[in-house]
N, C-alpha and C. Protein backbone atom coordinates (compact mmCIF):
# COMPACT_ATOMS: atom_id res chain seq x y z
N UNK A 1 0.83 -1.20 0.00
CA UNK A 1 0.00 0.00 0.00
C UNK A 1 0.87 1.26 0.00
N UNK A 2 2.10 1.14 0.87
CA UNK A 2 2.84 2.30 1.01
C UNK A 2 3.41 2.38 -0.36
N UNK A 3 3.79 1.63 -1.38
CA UNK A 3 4.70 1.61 -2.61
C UNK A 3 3.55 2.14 -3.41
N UNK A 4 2.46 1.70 -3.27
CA UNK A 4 0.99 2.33 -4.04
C UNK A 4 1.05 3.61 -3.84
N UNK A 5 0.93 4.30 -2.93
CA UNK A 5 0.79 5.84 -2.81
C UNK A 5 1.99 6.41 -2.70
N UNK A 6 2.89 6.03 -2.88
CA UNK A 6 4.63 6.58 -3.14
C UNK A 6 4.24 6.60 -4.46
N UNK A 7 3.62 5.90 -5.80
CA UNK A 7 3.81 5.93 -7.11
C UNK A 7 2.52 7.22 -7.73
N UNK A 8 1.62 6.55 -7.07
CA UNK A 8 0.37 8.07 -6.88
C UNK A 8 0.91 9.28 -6.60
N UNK A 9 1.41 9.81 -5.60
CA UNK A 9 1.89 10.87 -5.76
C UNK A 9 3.26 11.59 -6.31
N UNK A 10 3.89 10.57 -7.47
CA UNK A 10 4.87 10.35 -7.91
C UNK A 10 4.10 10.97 -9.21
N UNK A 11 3.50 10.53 -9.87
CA UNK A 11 2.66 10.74 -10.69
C UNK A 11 1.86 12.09 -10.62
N UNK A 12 1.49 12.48 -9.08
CA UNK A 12 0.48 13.67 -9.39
C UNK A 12 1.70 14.81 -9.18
N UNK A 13 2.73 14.70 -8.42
CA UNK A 13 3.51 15.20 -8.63
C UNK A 13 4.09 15.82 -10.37
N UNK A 14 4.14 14.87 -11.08
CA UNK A 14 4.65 14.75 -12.08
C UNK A 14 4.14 15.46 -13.10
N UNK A 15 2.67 14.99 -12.89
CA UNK A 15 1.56 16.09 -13.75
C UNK A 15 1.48 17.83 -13.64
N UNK A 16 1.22 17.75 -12.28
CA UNK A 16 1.85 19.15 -12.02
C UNK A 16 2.85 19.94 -12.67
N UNK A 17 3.75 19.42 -12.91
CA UNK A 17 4.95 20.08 -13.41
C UNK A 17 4.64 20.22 -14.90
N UNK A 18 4.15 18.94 -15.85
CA UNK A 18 3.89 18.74 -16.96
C UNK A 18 2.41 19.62 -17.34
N UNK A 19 1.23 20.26 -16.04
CA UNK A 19 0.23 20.81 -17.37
C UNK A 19 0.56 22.13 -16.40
N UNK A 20 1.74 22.34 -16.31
CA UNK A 20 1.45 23.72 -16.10
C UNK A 20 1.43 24.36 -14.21
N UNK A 21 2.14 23.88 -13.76
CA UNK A 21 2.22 23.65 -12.42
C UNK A 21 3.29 24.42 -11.92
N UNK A 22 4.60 24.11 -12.88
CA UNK A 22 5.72 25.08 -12.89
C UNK A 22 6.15 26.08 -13.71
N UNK A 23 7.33 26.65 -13.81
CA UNK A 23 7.85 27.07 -15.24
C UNK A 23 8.07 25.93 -16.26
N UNK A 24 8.32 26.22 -17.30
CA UNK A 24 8.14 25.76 -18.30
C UNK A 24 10.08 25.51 -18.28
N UNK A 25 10.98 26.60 -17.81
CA UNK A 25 12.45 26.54 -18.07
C UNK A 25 12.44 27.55 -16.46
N UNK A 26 13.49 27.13 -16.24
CA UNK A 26 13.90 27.49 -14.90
C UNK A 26 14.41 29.17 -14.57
N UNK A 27 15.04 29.52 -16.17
CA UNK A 27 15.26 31.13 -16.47
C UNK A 27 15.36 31.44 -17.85
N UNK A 28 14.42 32.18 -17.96
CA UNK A 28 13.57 32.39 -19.39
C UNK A 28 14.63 33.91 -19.65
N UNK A 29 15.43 34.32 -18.95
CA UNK A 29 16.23 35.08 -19.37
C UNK A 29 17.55 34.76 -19.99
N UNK A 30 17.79 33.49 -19.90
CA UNK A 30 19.26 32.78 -20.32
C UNK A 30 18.72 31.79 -21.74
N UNK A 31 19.33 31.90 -22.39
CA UNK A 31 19.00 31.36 -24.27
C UNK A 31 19.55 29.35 -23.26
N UNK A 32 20.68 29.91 -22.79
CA UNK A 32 21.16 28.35 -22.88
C UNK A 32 20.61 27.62 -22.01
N UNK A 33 19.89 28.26 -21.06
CA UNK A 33 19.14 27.42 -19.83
C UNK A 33 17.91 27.31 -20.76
N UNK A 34 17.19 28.19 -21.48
CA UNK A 34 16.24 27.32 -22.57
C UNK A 34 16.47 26.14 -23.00
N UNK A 35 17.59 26.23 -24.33
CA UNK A 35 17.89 25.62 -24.85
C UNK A 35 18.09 23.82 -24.14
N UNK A 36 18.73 24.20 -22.86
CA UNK A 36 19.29 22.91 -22.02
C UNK A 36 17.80 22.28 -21.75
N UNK A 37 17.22 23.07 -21.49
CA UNK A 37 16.04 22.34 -20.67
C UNK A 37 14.91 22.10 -21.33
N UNK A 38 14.69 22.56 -22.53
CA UNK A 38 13.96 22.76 -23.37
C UNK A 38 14.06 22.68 -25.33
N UNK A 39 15.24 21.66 -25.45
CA UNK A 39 15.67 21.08 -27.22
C UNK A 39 14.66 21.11 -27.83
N UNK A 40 13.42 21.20 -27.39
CA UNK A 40 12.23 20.98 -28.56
C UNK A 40 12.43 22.66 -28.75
N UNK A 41 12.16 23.39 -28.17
CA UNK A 41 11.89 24.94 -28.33
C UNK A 41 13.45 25.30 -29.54
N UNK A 42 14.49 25.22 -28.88
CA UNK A 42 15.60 25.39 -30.06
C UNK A 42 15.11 24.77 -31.22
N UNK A 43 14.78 23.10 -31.57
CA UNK A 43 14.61 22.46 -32.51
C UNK A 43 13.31 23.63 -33.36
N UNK A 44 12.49 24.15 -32.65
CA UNK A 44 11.69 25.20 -33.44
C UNK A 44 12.00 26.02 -34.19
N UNK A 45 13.06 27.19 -33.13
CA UNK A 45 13.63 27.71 -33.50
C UNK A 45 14.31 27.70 -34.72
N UNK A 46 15.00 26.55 -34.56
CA UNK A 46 16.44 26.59 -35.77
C UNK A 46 15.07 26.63 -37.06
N UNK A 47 14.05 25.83 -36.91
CA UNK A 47 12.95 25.37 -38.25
C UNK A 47 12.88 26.65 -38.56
N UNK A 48 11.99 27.44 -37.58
CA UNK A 48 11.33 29.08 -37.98
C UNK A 48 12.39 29.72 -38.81
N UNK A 49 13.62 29.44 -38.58
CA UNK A 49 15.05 30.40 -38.89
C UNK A 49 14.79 29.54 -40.94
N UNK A 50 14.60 28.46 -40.87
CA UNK A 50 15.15 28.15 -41.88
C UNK A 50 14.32 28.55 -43.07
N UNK A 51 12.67 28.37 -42.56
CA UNK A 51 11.63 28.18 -43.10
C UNK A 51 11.55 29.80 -43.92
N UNK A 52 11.65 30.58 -42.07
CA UNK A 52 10.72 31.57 -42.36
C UNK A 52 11.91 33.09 -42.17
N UNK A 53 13.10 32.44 -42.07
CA UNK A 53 14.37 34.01 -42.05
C UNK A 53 14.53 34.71 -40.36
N UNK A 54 13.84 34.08 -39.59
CA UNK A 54 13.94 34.88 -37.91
C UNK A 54 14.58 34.27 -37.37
N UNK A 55 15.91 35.23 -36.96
CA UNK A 55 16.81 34.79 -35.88
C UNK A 55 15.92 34.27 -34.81
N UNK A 56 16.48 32.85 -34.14
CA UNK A 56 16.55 32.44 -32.79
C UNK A 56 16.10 33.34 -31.63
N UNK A 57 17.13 34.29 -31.71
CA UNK A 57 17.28 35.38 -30.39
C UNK A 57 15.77 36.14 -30.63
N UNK A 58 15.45 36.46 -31.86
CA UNK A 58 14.59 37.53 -32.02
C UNK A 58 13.05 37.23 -31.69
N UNK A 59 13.05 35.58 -31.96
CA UNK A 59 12.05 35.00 -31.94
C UNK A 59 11.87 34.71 -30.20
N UNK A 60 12.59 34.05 -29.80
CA UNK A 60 13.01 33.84 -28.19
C UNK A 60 12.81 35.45 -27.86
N UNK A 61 12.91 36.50 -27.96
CA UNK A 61 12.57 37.75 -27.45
C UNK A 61 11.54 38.31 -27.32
N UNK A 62 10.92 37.73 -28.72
CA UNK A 62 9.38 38.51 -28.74
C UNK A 62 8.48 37.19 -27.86
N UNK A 63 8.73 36.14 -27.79
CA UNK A 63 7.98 35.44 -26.52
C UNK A 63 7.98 35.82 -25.49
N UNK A 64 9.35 36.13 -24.69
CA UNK A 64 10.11 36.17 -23.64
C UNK A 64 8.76 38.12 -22.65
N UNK A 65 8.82 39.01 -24.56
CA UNK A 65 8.06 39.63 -24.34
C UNK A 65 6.58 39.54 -23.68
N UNK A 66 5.72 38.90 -24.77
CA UNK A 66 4.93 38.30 -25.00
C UNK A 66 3.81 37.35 -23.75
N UNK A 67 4.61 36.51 -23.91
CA UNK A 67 4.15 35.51 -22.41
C UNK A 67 4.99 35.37 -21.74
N UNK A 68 5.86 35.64 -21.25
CA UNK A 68 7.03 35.03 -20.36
C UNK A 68 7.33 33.15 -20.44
N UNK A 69 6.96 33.05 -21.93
CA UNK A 69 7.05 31.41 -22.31
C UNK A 69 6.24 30.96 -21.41
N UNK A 70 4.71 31.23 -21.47
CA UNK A 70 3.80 30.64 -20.29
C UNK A 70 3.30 30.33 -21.88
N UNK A 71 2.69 28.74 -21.86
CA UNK A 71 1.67 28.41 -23.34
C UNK A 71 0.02 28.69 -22.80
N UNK A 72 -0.35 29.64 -21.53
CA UNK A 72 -1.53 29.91 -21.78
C UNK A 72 -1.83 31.08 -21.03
N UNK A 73 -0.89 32.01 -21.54
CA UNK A 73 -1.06 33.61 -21.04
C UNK A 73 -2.08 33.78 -21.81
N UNK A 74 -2.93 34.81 -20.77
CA UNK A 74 -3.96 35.40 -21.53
C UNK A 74 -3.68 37.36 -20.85
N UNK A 75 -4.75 37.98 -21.42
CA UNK A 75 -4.50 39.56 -21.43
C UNK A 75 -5.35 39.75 -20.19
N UNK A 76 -5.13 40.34 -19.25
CA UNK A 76 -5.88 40.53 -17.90
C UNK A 76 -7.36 40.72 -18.43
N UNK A 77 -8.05 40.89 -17.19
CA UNK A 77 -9.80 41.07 -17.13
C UNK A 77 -9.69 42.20 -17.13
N UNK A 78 -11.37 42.62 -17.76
CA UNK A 78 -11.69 44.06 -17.74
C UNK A 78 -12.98 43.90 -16.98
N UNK A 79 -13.13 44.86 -16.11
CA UNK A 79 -14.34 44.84 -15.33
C UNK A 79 -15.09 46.09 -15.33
N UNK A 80 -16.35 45.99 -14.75
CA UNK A 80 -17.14 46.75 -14.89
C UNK A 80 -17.52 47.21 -13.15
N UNK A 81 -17.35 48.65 -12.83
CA UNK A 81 -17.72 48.79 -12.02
C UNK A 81 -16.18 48.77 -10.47
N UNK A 82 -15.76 48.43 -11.37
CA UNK A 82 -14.07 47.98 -10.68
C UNK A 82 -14.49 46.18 -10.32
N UNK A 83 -15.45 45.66 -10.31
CA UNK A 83 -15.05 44.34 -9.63
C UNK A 83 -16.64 43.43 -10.06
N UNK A 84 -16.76 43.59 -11.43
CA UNK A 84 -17.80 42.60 -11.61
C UNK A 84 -16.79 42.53 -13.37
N UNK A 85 -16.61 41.03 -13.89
CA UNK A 85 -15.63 40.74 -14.43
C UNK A 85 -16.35 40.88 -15.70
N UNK A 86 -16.07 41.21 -17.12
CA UNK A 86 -16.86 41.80 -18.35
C UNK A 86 -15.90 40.65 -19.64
N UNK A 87 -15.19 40.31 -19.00
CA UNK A 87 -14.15 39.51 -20.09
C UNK A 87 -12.91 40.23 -20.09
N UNK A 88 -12.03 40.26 -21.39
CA UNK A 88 -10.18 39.83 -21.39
C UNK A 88 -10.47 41.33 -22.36
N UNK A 89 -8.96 42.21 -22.01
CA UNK A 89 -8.50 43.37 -22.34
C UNK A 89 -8.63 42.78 -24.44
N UNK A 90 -8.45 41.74 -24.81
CA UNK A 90 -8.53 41.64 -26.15
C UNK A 90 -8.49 39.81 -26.05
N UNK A 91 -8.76 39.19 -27.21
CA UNK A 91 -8.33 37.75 -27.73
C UNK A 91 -7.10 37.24 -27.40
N UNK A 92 -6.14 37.61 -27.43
CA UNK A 92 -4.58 37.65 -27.35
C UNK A 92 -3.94 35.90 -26.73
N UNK A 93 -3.43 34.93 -26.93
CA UNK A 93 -3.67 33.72 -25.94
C UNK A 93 -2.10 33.27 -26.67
N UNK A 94 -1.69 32.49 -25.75
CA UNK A 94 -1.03 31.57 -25.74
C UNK A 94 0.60 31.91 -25.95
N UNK A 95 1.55 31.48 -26.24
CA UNK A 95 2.68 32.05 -26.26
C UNK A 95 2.85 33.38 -26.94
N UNK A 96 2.34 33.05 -28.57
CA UNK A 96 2.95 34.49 -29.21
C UNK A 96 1.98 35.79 -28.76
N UNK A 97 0.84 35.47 -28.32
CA UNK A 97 -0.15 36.82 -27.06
C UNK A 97 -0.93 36.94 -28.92
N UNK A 98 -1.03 36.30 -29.42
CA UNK A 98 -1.62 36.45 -31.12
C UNK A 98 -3.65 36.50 -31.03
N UNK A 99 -3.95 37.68 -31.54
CA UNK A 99 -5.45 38.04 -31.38
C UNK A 99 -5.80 36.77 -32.16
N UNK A 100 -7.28 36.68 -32.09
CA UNK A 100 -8.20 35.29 -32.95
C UNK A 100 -7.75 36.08 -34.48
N UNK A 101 -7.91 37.02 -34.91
CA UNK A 101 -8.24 37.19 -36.32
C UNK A 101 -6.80 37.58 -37.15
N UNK A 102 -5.71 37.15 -36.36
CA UNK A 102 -4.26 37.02 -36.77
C UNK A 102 -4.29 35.47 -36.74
N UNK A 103 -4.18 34.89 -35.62
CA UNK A 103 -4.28 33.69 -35.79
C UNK A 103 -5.04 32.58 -36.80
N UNK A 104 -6.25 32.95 -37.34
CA UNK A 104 -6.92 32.57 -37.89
C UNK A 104 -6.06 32.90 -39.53
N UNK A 105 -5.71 34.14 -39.81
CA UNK A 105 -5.20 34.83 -40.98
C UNK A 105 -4.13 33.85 -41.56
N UNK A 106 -2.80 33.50 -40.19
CA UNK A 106 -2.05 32.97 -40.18
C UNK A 106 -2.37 31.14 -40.45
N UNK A 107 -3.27 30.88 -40.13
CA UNK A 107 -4.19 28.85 -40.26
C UNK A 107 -4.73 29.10 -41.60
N UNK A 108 -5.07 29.82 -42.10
CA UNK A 108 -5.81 30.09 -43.46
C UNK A 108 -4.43 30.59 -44.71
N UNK A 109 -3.19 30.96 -44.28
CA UNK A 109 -2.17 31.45 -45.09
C UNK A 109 -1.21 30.20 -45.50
N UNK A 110 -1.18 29.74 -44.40
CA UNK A 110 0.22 28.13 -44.19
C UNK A 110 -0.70 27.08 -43.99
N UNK A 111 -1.81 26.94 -44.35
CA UNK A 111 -2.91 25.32 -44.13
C UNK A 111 -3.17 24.84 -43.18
N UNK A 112 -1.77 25.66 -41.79
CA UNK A 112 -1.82 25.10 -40.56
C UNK A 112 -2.97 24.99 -40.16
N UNK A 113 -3.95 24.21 -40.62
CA UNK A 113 -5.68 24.74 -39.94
C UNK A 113 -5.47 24.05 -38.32
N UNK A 114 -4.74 23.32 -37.76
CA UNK A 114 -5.17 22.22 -36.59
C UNK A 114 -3.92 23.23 -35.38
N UNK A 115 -3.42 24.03 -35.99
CA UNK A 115 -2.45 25.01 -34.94
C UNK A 115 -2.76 25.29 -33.93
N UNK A 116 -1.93 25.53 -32.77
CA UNK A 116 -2.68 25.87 -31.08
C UNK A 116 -1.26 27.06 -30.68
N UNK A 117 -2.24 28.00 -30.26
CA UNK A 117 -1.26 29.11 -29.65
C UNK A 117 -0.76 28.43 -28.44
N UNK A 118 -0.81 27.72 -27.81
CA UNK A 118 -0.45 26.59 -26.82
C UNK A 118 0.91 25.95 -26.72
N UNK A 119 1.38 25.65 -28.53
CA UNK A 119 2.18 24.45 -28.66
C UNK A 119 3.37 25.71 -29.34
N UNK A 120 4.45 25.31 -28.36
CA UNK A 120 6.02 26.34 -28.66
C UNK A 120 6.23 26.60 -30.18
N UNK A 121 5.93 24.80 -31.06
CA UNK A 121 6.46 24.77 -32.56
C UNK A 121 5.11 26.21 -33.59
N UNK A 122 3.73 25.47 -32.82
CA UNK A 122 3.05 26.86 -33.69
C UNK A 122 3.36 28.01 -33.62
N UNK A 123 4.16 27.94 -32.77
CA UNK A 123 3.95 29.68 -31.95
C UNK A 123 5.35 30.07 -32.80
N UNK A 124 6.30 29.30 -32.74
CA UNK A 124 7.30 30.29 -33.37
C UNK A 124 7.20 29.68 -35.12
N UNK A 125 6.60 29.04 -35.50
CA UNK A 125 6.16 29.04 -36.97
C UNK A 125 5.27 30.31 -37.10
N UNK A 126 4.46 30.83 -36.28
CA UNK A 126 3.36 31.83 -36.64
C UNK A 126 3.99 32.88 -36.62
N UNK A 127 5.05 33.28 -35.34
CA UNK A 127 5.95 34.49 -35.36
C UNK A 127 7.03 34.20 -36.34
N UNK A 128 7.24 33.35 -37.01
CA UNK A 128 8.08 32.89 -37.70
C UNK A 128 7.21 34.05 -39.18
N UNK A 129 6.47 33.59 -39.26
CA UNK A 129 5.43 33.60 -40.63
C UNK A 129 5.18 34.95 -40.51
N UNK A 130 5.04 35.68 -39.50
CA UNK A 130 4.18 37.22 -39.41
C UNK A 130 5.41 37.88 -39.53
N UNK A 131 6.79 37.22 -39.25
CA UNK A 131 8.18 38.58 -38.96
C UNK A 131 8.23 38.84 -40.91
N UNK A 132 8.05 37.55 -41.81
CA UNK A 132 8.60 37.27 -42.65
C UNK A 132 7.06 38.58 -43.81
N UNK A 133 5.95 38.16 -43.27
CA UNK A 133 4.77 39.37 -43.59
C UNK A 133 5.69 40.47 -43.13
N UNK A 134 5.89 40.69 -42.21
CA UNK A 134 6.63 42.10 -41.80
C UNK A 134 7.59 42.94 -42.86
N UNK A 135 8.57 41.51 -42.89
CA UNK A 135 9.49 42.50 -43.96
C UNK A 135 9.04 42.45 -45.55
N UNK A 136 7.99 42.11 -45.88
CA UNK A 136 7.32 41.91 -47.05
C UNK A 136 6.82 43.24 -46.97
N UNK A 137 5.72 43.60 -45.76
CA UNK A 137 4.93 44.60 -46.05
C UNK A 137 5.29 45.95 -45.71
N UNK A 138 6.37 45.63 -44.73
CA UNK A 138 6.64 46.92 -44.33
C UNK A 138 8.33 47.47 -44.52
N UNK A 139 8.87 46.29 -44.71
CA UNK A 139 10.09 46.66 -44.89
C UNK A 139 11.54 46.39 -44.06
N UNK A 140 10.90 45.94 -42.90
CA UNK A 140 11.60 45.51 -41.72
C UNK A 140 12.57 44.23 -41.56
N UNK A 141 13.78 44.46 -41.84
CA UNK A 141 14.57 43.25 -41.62
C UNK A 141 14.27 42.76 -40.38
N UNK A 142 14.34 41.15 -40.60
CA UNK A 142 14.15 40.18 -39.34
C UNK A 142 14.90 40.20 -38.30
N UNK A 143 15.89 40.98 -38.42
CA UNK A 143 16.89 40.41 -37.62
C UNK A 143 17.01 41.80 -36.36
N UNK A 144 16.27 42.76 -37.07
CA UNK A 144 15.67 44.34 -36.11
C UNK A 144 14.51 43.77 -35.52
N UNK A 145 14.92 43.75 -34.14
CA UNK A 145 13.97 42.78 -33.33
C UNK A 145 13.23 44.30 -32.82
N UNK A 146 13.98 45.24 -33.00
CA UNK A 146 13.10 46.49 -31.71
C UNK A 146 11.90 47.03 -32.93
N UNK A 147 12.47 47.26 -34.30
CA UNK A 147 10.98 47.11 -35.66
C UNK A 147 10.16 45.96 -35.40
N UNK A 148 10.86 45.55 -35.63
CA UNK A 148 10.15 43.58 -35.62
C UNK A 148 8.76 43.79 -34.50
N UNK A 149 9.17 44.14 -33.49
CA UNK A 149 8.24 43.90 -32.37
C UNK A 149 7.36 44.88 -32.17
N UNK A 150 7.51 46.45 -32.50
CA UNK A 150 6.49 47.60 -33.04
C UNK A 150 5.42 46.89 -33.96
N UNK A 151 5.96 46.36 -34.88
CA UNK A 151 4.87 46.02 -36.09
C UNK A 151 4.29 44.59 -35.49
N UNK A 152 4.73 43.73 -35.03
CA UNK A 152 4.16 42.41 -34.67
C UNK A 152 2.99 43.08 -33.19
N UNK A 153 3.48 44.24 -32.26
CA UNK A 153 2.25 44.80 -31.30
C UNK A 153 1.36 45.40 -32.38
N UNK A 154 1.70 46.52 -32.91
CA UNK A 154 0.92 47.75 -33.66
C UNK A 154 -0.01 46.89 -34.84
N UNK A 155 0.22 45.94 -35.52
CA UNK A 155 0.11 45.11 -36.86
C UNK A 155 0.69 46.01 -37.81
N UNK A 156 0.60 45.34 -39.52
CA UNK A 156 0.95 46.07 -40.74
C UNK A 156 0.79 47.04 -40.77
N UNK A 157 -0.42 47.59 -40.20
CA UNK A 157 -1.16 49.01 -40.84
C UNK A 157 -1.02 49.86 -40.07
N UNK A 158 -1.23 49.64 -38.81
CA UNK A 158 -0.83 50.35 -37.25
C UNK A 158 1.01 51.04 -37.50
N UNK A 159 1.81 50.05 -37.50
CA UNK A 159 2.98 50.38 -37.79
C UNK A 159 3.00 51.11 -38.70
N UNK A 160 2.67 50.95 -40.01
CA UNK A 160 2.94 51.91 -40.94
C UNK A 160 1.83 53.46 -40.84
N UNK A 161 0.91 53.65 -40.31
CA UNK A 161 0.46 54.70 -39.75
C UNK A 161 1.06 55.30 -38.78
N UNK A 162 2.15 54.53 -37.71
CA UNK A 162 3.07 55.53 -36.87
C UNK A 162 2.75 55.73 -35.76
N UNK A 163 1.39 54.63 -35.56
CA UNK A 163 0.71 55.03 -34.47
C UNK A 163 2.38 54.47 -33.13
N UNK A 164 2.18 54.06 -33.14
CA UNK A 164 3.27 53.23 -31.89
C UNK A 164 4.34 54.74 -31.53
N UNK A 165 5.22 55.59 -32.27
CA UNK A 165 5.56 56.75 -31.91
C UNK A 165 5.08 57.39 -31.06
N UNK A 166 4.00 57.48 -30.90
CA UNK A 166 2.75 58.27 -29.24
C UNK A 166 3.13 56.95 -28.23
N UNK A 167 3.22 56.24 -28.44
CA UNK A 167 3.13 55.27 -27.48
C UNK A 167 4.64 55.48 -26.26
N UNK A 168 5.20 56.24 -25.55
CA UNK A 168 6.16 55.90 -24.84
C UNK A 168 6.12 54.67 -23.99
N UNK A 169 5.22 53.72 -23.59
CA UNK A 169 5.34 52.74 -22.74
C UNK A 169 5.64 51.65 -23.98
N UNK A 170 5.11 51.41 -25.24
CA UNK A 170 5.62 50.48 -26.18
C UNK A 170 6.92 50.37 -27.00
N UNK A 171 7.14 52.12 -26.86
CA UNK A 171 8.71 52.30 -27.39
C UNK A 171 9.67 51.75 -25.95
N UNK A 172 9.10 51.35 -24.66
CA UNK A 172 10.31 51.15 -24.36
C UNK A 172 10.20 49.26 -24.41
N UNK A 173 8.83 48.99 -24.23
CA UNK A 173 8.86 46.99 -24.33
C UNK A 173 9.36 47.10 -25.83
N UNK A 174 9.38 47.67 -26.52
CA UNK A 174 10.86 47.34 -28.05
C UNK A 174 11.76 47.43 -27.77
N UNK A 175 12.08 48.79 -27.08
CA UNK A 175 13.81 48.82 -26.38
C UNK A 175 14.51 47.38 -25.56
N UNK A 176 13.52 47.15 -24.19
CA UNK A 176 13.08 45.72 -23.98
C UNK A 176 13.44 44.39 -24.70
N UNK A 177 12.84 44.38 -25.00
CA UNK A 177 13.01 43.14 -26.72
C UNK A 177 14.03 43.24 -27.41
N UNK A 178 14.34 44.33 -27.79
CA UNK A 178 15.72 44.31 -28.55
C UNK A 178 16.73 43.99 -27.53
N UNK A 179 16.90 44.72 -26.31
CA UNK A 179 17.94 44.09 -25.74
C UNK A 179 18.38 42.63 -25.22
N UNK A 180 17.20 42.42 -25.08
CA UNK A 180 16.94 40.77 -24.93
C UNK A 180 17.11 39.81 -25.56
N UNK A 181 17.07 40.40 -27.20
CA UNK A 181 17.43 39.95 -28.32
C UNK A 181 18.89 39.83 -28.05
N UNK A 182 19.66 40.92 -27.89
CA UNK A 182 21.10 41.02 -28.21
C UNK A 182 21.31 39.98 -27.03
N UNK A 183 20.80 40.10 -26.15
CA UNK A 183 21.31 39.10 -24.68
C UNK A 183 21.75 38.00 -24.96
N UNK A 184 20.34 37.64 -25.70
CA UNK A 184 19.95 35.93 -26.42
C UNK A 184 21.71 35.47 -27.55
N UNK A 185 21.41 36.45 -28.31
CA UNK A 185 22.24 36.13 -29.29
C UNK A 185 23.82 35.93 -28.46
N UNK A 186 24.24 37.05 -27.88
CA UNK A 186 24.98 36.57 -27.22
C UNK A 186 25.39 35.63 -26.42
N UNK A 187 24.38 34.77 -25.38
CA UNK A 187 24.60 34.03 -25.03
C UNK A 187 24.62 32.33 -25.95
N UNK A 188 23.71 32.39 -27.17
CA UNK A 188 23.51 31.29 -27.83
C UNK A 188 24.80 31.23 -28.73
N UNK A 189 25.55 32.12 -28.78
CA UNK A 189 26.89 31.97 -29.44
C UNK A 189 27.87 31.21 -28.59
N UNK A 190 27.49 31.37 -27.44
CA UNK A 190 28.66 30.63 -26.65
C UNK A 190 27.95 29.63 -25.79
N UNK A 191 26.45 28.61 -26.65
CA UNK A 191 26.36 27.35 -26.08
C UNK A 191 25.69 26.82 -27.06
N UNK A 192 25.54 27.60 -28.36
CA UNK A 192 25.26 26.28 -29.27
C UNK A 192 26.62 26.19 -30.43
């Protein structure tokens, strides 16, 4: 009986950790403590890089932004009244923080129809796919993570209207991102 409930809570233990119980990586600020703890997320990575032209670092930045690599961030509540709950500041879910009608844009562009903002590989195929729209539509090399991440918050049209310039709290989560970017890169040079 005692070996029975040593394996039971071996198990619920276990689950815990696996749906979401812990972090996902132990420091979401270090590329190589990703990487170590987490080969499927690199193995993405390197794909998105090949597929779709986005540095590693840049892609790892705008998550890092994004969700803090949580696969089921959502956008806080909006309430009514201060404390009767009305629903979520926008759609926004899952790693890349991607609204329903991007996401959907993006399942209808690449066939991905069965995609989950949930799963690390969609998420950086989709940011993979939208950096690569980016420098199509707007002009933005991939590898300018502090552009990159104006136009991936603002969208195509937002960015190119300029709106994000008024924004001082978004000009600095780019500043943000970009440096995080450079962090990344730096450190993934000296562990992959």
């Amino acid at each position: 009986m005692r070996r029975y409930a040593s394996v039971v809570i071996l198990i619920l233990v276990g689950s815990c950790s696996i749906f979401g119980g812990g972090p996902m990586v132990s420091d979401i600020d270090d590329a190589c403590t990703i990487i170590a703890e987490r080969p499927d997320w690199y193995r993405a990575a390197r794909n998105t890089e090949s597929k779709w032209g986005l540095p590693p670092e840049v892609l790892f930045s705008i998550i890092w932004r994004e969700s803090n690599f949580r696969p089921e961030a959502k956008t806080p509540r909006t309430y009514f009244l201060g404390f009767i709950p009305t629903g979520r500041v926008s759609t926004a879910y899952g790693y890349p923080q991607a609204i329903d009608g991007t996401w959907d844009w993006y399942r209808r562009e690449t066939g991905n129809r069965y995609a989950s903002r949930e799963s690390f590989r969609d998420a950086a195929d989709f940011i993979g796919w939208y950096s690569r729209t980016t420098l199509r539509r707007n002009g933005i090399a991939q590898a300018d993570a502090y552009h990159q991440y104006l136009a991936y918050h603002e969208g195509h049209t937002g960015y190119r209207r300029g709106n994000w310039k008024k924004k001082d709290w978004l000009l600095r989560a780019a500043s943000a991102v970009r440096r995080q970017s450079q962090i990344y890169r730096s450190q993934l040079s000296r562990c992959t």
